[in-house]
C-alpha atoms as a PDB file:
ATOM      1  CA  UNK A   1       0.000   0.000   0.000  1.00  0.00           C
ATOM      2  CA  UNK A   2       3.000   2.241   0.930  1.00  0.00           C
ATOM      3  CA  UNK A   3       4.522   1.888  -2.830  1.00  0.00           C
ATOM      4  CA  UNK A   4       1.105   2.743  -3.903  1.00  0.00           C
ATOM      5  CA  UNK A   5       1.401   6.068  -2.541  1.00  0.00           C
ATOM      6  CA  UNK A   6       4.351   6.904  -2.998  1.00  0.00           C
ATOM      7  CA  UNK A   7       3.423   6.154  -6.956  1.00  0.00           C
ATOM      8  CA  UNK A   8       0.728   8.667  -6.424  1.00  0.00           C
ATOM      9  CA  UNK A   9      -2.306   6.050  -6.450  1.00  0.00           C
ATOM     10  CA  UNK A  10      -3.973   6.705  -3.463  1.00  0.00           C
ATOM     11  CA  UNK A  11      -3.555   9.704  -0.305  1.00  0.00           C
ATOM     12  CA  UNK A  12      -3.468   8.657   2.879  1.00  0.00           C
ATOM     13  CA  UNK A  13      -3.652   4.742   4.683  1.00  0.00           C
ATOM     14  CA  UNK A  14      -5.666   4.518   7.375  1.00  0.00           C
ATOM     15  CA  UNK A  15      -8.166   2.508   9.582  1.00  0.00           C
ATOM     16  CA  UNK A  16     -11.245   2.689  10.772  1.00  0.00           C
ATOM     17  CA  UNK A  17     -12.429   0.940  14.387  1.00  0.00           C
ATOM     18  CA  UNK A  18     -15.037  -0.258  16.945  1.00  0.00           C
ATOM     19  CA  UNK A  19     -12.413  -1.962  18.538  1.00  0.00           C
ATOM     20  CA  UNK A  20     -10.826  -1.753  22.307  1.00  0.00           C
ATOM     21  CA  UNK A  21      -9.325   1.195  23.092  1.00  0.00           C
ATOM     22  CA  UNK A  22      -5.658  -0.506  23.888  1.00  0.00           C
ATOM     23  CA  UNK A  23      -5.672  -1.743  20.098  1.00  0.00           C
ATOM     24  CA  UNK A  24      -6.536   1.534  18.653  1.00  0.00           C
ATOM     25  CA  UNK A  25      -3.547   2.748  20.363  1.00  0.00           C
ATOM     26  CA  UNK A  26      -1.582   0.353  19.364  1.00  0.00           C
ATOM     27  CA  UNK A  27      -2.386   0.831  16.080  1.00  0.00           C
ATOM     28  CA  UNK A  28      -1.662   4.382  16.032  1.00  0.00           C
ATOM     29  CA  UNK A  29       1.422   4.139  17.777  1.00  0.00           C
ATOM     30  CA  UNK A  30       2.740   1.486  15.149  1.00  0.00           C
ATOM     31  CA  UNK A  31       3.275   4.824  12.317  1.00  0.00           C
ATOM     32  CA  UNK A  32       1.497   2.138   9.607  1.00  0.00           C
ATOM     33  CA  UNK A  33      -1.551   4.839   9.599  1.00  0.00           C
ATOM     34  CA  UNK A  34      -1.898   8.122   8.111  1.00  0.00           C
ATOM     35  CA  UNK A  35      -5.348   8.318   9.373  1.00  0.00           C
ATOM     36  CA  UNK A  36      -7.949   6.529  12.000  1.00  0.00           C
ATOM     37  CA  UNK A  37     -12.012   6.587  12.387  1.00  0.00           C
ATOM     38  CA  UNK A  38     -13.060   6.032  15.776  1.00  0.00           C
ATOM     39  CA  UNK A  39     -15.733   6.675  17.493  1.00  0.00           C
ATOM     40  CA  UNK A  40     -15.626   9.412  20.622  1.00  0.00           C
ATOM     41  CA  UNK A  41     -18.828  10.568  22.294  1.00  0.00           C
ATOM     42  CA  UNK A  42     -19.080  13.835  24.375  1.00  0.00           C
ATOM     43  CA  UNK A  43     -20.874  11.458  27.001  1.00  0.00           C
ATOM     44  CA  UNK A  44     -18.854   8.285  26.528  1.00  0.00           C
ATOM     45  CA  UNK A  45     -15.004   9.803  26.140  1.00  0.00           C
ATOM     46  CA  UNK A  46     -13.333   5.987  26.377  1.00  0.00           C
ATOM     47  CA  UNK A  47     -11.183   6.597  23.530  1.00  0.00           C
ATOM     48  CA  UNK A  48      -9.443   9.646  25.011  1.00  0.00           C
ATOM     49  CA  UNK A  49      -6.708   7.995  24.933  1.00  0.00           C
ATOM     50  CA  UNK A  50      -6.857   6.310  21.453  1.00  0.00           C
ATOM     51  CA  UNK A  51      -7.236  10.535  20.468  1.00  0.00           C
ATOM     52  CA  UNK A  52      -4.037  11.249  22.194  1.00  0.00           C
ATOM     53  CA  UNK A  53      -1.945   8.593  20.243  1.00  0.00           C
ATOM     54  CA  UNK A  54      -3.566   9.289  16.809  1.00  0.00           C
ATOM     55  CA  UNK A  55      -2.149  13.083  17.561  1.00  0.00           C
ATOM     56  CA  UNK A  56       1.348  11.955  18.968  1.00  0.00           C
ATOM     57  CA  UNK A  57       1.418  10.479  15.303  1.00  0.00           C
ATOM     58  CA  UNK A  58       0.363  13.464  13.492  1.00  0.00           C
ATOM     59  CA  UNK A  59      -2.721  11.175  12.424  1.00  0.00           C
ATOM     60  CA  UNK A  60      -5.871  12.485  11.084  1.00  0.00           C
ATOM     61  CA  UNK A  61      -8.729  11.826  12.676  1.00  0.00           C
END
């Protein structure tokens, strides 16, 4: 996928998630993401934390 954008054919790589928090943090922290969807709530804030990785990563969210 990599040497398919670095040939121009697609943007970004990135992931999208209704899974545990822990993964999605993992995830993000591995750098194979340009991007993640996840799902944050203004009542239910569990992914805080997934947030704060995707950002330590420069990762879109």
């Amino acid at each position: 996928v990599r040497r398919w954008q670095a040939d121009g054919r697609i943007g970004h790589v990135g992931f999208s998630t209704h899974g545990p928090t822990a993964l999605i943090v993992e995830a993000c922290a591995s750098g194979a993401f340009d991007y993640v969807n996840l799902h944050w709530y203004y009542i239910r804030q569990d992914n805080g934390p997934a947030l704060d990785a995707a950002r330590r990563q420069d990762m879109g969210v």
